[in-house]
PDB file of N, CA and C in Angstrom:
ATOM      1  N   UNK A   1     -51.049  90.168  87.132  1.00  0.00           N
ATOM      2  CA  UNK A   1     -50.624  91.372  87.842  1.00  0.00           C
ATOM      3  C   UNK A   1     -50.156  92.412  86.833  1.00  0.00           C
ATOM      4  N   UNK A   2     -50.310  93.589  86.894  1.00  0.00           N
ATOM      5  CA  UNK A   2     -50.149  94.862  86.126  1.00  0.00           C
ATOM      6  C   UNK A   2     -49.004  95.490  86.199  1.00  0.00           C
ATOM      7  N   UNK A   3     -48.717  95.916  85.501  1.00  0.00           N
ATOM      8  CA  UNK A   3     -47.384  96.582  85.776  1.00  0.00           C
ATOM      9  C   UNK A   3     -47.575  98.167  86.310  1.00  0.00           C
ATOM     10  N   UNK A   4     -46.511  98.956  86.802  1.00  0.00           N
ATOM     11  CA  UNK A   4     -47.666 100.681  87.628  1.00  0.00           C
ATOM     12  C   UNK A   4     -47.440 101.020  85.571  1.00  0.00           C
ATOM     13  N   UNK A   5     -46.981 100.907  85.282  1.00  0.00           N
ATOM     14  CA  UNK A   5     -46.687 101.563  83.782  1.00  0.00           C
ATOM     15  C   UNK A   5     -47.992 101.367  83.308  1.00  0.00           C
ATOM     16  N   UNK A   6     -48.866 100.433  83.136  1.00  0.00           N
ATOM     17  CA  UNK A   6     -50.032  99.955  82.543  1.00  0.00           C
ATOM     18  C   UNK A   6     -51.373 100.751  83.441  1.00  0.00           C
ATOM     19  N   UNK A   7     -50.937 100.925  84.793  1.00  0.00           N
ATOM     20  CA  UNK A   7     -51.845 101.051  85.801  1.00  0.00           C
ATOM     21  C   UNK A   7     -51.950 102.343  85.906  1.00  0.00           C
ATOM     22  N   UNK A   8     -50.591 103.341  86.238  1.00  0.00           N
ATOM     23  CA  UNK A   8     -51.146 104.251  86.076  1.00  0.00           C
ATOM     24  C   UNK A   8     -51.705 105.180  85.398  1.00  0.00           C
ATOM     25  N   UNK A   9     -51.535 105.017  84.118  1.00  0.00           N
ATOM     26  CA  UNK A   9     -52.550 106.470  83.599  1.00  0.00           C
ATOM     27  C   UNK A   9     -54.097 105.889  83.655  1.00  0.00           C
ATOM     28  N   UNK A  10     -54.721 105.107  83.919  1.00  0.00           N
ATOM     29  CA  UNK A  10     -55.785 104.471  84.687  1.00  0.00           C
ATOM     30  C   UNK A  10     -56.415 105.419  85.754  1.00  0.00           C
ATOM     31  N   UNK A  11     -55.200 105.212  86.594  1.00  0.00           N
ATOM     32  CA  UNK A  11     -55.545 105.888  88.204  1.00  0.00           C
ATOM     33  C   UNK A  11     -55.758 107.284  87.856  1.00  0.00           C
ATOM     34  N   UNK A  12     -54.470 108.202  86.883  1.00  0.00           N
ATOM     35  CA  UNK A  12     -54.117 109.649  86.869  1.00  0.00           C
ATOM     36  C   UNK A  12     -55.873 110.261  86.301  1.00  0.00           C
ATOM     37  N   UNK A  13     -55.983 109.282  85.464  1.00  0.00           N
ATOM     38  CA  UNK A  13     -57.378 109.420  84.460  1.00  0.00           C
ATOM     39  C   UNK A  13     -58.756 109.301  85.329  1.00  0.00           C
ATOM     40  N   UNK A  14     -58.536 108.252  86.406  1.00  0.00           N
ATOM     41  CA  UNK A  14     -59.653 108.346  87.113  1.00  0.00           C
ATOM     42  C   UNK A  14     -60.196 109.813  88.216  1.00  0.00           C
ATOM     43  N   UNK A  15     -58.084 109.878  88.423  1.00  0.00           N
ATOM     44  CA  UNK A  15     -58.518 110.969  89.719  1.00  0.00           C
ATOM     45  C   UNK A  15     -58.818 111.857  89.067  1.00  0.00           C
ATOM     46  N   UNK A  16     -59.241 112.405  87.937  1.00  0.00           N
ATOM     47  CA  UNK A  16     -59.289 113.624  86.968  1.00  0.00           C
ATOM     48  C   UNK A  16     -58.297 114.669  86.930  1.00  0.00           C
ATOM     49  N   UNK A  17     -57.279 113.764  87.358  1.00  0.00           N
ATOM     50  CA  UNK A  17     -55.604 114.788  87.417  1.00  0.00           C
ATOM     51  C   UNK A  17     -54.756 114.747  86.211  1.00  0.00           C
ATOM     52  N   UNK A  18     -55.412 113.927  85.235  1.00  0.00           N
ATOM     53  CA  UNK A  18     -54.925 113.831  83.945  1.00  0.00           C
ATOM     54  C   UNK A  18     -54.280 114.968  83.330  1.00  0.00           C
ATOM     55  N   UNK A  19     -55.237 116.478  83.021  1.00  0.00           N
ATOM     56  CA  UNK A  19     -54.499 117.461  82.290  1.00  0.00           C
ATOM     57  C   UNK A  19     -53.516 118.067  82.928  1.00  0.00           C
ATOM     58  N   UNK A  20     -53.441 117.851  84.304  1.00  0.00           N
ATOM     59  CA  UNK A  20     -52.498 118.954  84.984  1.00  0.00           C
ATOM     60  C   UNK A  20     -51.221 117.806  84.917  1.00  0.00           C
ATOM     61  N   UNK A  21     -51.580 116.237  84.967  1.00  0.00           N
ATOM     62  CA  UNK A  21     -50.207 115.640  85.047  1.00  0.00           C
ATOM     63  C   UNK A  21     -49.388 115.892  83.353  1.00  0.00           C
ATOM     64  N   UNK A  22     -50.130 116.052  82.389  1.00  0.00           N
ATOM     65  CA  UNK A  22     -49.913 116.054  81.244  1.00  0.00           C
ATOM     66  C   UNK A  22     -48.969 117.396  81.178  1.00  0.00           C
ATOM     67  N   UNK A  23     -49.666 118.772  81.633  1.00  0.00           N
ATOM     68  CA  UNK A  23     -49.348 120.356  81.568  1.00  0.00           C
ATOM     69  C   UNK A  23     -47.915 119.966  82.219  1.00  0.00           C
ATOM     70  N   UNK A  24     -48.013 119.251  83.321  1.00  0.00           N
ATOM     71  CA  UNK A  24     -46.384 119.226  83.880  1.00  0.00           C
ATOM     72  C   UNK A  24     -45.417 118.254  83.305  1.00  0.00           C
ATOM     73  N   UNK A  25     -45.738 117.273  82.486  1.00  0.00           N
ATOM     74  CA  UNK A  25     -44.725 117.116  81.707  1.00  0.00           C
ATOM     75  C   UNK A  25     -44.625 117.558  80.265  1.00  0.00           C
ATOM     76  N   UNK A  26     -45.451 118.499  79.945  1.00  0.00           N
ATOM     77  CA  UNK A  26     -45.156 119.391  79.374  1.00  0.00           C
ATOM     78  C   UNK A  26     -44.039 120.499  79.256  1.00  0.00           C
ATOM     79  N   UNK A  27     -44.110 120.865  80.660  1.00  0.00           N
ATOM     80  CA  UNK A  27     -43.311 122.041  80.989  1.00  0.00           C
ATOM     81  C   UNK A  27     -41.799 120.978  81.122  1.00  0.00           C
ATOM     82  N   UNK A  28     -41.969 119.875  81.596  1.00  0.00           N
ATOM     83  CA  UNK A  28     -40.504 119.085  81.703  1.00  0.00           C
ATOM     84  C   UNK A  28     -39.856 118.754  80.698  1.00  0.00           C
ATOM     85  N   UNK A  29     -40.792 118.860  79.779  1.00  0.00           N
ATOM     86  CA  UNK A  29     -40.163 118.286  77.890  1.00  0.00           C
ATOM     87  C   UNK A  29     -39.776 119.609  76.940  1.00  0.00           C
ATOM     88  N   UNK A  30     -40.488 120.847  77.921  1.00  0.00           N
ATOM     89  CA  UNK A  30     -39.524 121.549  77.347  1.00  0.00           C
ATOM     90  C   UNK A  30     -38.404 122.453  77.928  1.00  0.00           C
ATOM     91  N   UNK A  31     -38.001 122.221  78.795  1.00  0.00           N
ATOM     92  CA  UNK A  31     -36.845 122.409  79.872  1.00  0.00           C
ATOM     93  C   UNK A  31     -35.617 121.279  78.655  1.00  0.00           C
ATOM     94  N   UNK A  32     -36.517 120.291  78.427  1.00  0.00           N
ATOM     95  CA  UNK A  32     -35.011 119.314  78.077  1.00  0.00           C
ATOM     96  C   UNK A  32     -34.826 119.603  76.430  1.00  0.00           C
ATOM     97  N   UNK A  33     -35.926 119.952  75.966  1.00  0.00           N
ATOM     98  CA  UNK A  33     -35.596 120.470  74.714  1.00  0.00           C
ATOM     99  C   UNK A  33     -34.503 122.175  74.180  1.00  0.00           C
ATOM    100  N   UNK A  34     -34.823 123.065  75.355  1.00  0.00           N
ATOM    101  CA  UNK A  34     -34.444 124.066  75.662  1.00  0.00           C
ATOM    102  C   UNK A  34     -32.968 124.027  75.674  1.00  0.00           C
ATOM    103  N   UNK A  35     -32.303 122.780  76.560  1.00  0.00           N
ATOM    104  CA  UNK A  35     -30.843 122.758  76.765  1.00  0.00           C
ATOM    105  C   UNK A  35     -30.417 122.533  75.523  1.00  0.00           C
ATOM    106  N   UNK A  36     -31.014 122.049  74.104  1.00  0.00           N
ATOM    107  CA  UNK A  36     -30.140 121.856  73.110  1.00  0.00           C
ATOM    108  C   UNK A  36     -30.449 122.960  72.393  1.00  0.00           C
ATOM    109  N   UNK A  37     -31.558 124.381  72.842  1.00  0.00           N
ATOM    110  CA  UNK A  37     -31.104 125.421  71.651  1.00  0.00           C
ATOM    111  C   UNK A  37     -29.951 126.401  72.602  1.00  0.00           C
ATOM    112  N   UNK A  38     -30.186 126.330  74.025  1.00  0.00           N
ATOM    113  CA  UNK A  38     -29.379 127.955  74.174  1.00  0.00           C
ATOM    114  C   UNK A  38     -28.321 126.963  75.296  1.00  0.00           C
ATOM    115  N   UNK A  39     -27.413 128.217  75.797  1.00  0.00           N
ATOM    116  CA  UNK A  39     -26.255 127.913  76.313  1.00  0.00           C
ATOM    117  C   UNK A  39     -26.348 127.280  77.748  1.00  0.00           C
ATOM    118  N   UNK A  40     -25.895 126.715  78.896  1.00  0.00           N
ATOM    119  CA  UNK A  40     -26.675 126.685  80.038  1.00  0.00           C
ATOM    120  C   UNK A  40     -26.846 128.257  80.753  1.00  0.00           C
ATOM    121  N   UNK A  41     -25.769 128.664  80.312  1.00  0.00           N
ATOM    122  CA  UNK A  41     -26.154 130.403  81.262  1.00  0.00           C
ATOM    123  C   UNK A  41     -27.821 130.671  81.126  1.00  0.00           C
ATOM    124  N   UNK A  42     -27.733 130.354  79.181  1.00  0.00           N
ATOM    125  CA  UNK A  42     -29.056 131.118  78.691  1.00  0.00           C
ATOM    126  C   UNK A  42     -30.234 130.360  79.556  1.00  0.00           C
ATOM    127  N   UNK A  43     -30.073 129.097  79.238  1.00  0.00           N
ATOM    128  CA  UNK A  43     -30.928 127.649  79.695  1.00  0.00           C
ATOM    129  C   UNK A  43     -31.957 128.632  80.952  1.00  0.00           C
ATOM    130  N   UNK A  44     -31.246 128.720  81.917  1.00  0.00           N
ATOM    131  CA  UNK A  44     -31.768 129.014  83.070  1.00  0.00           C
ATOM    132  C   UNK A  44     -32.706 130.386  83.366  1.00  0.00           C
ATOM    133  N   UNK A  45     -32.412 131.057  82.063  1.00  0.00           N
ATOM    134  CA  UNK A  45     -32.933 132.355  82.051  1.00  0.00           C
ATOM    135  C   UNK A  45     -34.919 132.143  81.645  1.00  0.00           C
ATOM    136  N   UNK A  46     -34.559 130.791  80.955  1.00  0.00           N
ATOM    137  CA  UNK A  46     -36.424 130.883  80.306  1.00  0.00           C
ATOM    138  C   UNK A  46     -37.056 129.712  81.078  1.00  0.00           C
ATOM    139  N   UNK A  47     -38.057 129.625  80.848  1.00  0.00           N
ATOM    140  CA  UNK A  47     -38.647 128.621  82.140  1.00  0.00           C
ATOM    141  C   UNK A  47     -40.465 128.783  81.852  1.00  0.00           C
ATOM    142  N   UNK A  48     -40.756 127.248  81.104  1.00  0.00           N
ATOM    143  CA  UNK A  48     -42.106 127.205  81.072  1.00  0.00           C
ATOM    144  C   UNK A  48     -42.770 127.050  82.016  1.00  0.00           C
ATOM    145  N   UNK A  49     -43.951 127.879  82.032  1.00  0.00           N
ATOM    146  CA  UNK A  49     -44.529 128.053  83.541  1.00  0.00           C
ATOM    147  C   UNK A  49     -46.069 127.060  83.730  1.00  0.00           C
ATOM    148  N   UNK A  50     -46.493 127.319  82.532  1.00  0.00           N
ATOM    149  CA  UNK A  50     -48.164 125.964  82.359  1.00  0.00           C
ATOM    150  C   UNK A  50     -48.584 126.020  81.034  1.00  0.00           C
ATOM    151  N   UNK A  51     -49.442 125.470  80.523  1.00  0.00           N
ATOM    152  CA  UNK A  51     -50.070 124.615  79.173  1.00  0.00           C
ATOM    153  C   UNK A  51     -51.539 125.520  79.597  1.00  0.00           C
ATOM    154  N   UNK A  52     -51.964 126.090  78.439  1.00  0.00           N
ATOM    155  CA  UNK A  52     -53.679 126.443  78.895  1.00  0.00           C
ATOM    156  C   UNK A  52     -54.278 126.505  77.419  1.00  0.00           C
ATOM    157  N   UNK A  53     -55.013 125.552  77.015  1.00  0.00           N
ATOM    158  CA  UNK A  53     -55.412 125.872  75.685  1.00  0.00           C
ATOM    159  C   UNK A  53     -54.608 125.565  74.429  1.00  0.00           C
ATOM    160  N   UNK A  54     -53.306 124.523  74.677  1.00  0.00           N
ATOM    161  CA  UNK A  54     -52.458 124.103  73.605  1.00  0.00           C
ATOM    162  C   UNK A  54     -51.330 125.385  73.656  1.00  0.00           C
ATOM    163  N   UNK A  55     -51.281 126.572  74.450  1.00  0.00           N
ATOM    164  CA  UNK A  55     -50.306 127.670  74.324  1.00  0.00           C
ATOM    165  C   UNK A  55     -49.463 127.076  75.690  1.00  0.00           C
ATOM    166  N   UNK A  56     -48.299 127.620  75.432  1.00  0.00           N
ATOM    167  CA  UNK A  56     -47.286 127.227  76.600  1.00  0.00           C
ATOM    168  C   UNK A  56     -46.286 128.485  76.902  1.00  0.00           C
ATOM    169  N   UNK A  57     -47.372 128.579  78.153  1.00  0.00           N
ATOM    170  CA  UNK A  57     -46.394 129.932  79.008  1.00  0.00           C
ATOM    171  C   UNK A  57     -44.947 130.095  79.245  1.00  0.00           C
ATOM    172  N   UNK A  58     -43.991 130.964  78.393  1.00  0.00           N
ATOM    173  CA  UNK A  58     -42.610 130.491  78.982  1.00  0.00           C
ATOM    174  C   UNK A  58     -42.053 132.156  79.607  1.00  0.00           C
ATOM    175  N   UNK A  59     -41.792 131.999  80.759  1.00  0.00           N
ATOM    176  CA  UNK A  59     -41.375 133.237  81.372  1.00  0.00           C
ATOM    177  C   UNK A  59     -39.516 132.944  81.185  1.00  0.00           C
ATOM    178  N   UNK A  60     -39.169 134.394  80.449  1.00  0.00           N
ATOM    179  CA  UNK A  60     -38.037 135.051  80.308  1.00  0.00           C
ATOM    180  C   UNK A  60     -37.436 136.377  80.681  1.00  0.00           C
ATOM    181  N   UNK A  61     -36.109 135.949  81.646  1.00  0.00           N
ATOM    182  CA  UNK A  61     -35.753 136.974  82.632  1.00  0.00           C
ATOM    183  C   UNK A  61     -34.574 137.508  81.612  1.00  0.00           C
ATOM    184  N   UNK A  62     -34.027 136.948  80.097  1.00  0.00           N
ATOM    185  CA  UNK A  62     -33.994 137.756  79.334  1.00  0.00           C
ATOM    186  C   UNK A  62     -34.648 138.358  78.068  1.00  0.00           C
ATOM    187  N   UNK A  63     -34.623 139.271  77.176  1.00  0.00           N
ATOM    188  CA  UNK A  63     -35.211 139.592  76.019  1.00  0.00           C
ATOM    189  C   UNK A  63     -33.968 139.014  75.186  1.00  0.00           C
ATOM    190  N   UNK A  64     -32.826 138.890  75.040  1.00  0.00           N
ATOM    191  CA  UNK A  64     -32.111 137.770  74.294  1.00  0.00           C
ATOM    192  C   UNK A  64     -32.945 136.413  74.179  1.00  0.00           C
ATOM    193  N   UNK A  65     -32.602 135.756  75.175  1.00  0.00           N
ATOM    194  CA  UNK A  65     -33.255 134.656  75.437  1.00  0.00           C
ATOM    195  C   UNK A  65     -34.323 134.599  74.606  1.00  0.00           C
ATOM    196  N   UNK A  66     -35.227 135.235  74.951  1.00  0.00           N
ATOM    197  CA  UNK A  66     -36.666 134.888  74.420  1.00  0.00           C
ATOM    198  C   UNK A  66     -36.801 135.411  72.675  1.00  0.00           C
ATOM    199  N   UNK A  67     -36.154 136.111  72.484  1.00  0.00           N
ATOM    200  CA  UNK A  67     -35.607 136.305  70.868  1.00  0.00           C
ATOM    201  C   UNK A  67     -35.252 135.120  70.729  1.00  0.00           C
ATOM    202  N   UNK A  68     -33.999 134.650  71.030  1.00  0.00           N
ATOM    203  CA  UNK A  68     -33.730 132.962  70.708  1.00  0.00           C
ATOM    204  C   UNK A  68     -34.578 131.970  70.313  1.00  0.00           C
ATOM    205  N   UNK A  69     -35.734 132.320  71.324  1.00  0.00           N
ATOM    206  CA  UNK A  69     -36.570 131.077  71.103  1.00  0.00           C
ATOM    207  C   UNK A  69     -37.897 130.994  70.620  1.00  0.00           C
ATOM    208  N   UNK A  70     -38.192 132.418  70.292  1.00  0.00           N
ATOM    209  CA  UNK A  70     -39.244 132.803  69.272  1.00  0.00           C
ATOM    210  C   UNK A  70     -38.653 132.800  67.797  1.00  0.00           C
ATOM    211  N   UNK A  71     -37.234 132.686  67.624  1.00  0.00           N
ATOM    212  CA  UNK A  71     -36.532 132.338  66.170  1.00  0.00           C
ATOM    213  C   UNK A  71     -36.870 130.842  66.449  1.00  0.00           C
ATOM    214  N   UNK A  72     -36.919 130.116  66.835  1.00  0.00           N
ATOM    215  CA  UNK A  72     -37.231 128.692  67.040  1.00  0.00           C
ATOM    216  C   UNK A  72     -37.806 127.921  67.578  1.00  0.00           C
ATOM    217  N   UNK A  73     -38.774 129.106  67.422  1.00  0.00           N
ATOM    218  CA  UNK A  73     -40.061 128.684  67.969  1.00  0.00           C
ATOM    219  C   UNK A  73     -40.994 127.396  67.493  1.00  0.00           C
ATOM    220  N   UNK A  74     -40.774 127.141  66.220  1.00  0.00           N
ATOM    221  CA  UNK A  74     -41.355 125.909  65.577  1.00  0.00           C
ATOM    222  C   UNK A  74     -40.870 124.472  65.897  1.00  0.00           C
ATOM    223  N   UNK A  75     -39.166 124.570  65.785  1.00  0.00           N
ATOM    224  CA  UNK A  75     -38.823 123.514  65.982  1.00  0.00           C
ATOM    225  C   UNK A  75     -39.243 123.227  67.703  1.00  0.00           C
ATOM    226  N   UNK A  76     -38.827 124.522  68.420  1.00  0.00           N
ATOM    227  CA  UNK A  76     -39.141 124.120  69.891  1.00  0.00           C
ATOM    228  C   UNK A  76     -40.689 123.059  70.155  1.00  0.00           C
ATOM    229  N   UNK A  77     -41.098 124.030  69.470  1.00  0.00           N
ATOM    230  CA  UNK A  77     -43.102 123.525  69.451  1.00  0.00           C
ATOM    231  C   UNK A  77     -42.965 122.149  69.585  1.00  0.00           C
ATOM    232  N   UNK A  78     -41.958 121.430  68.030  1.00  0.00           N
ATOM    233  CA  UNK A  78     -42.130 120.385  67.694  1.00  0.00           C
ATOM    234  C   UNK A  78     -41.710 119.426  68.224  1.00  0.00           C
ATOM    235  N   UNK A  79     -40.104 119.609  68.796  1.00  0.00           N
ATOM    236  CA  UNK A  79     -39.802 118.567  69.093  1.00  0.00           C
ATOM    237  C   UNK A  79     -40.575 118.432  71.171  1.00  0.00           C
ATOM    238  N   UNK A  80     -41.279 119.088  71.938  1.00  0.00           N
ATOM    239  CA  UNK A  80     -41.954 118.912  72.778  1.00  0.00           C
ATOM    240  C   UNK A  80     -43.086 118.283  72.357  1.00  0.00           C
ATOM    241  N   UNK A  81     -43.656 118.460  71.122  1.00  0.00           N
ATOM    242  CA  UNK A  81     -44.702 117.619  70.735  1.00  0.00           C
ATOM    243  C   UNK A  81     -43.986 115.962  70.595  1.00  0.00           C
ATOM    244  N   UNK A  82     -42.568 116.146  70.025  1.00  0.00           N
ATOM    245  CA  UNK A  82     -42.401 114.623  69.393  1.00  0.00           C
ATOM    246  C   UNK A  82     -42.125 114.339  70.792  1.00  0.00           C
ATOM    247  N   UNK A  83     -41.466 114.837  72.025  1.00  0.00           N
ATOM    248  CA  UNK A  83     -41.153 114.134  73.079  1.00  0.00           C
ATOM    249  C   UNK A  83     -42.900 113.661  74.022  1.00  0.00           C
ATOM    250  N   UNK A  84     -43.429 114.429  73.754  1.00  0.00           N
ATOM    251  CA  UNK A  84     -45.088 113.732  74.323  1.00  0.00           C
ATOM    252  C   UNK A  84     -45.816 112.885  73.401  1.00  0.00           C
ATOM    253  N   UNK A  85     -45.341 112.742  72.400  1.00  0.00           N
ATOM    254  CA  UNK A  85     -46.181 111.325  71.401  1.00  0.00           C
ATOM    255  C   UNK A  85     -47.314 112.007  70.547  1.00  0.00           C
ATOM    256  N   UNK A  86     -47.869 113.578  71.074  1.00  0.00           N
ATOM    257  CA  UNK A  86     -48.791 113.827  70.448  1.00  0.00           C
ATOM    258  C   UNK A  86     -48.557 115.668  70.236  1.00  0.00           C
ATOM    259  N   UNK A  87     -49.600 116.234  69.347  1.00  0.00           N
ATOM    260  CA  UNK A  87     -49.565 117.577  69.410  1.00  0.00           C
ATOM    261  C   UNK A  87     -50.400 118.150  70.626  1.00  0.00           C
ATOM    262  N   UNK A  88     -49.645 118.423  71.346  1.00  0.00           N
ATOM    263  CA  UNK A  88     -49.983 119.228  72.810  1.00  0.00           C
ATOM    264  C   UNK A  88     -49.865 120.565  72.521  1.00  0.00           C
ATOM    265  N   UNK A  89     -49.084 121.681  72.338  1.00  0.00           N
ATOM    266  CA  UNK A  89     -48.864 122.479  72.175  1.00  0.00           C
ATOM    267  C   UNK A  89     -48.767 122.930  70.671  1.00  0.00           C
ATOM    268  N   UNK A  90     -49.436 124.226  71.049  1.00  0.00           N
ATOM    269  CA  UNK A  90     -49.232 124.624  69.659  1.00  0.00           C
ATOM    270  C   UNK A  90     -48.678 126.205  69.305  1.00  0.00           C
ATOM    271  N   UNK A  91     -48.384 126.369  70.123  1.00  0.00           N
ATOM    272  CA  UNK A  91     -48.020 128.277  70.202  1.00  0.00           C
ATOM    273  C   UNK A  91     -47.098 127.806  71.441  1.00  0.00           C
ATOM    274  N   UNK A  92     -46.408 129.360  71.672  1.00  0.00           N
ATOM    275  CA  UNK A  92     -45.494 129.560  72.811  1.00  0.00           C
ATOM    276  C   UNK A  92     -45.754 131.289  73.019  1.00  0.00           C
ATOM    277  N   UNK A  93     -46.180 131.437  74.546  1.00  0.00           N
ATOM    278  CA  UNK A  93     -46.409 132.547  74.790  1.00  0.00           C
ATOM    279  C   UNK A  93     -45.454 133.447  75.829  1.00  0.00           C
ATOM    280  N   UNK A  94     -44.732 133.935  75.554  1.00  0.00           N
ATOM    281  CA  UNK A  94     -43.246 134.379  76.391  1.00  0.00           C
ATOM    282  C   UNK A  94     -43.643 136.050  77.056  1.00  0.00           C
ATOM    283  N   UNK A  95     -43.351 135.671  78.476  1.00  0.00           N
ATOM    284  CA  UNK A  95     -43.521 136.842  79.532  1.00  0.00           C
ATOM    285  C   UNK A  95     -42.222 137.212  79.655  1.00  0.00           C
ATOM    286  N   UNK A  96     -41.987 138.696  80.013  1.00  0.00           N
ATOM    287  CA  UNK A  96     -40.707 139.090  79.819  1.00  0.00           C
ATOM    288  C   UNK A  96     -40.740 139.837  81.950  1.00  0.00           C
TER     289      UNK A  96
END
């Protein structure tokens, strides 16, 4: 008997829902990476929206904010890459 851990990326892979399950924990790995550069006020202000092409949409309701995180922008990149196991992203594209 299988464990769902073993089983599902099987299933995710069969239903061809693979990139979009991937794009959304994408956007979840960097929500949690986010809380350790800015404040929670800031936290809430930026918000990745989808993955298209290795770029990762992040909409910002401030221009602080998104200064913040285009200064750190590399490490951000990186450590969402180290939290997915692989290089997923490779740019960050910020809507104001």
């Amino acid at each position: 008997m299988d464990s769902i851990k073993n089983i599902l990326p099987r299933v995710v892979k069969k239903a061809g829902v693979a990139k979009q399950v991937e794009a959304s924990m994408v956007v979840n790995a960097f929500a949690q990476v986010v809380r350790g550069f800015l404040s929670s006020a800031a936290e809430k202000k930026a918000k990745a929206l989808y993955l298209k092409d290795k770029t990762l949409t992040v909409a910002c309701l401030s221009s602080v904010v998104a200064q913040e995180l285009q200064l750190h922008q590399k490490k951000v990149i990186n450590q969402v890459n180290k939290i997915m196991g692989e290089e997923i992203v490779e740019k960050l594209r910020f809507l104001s």
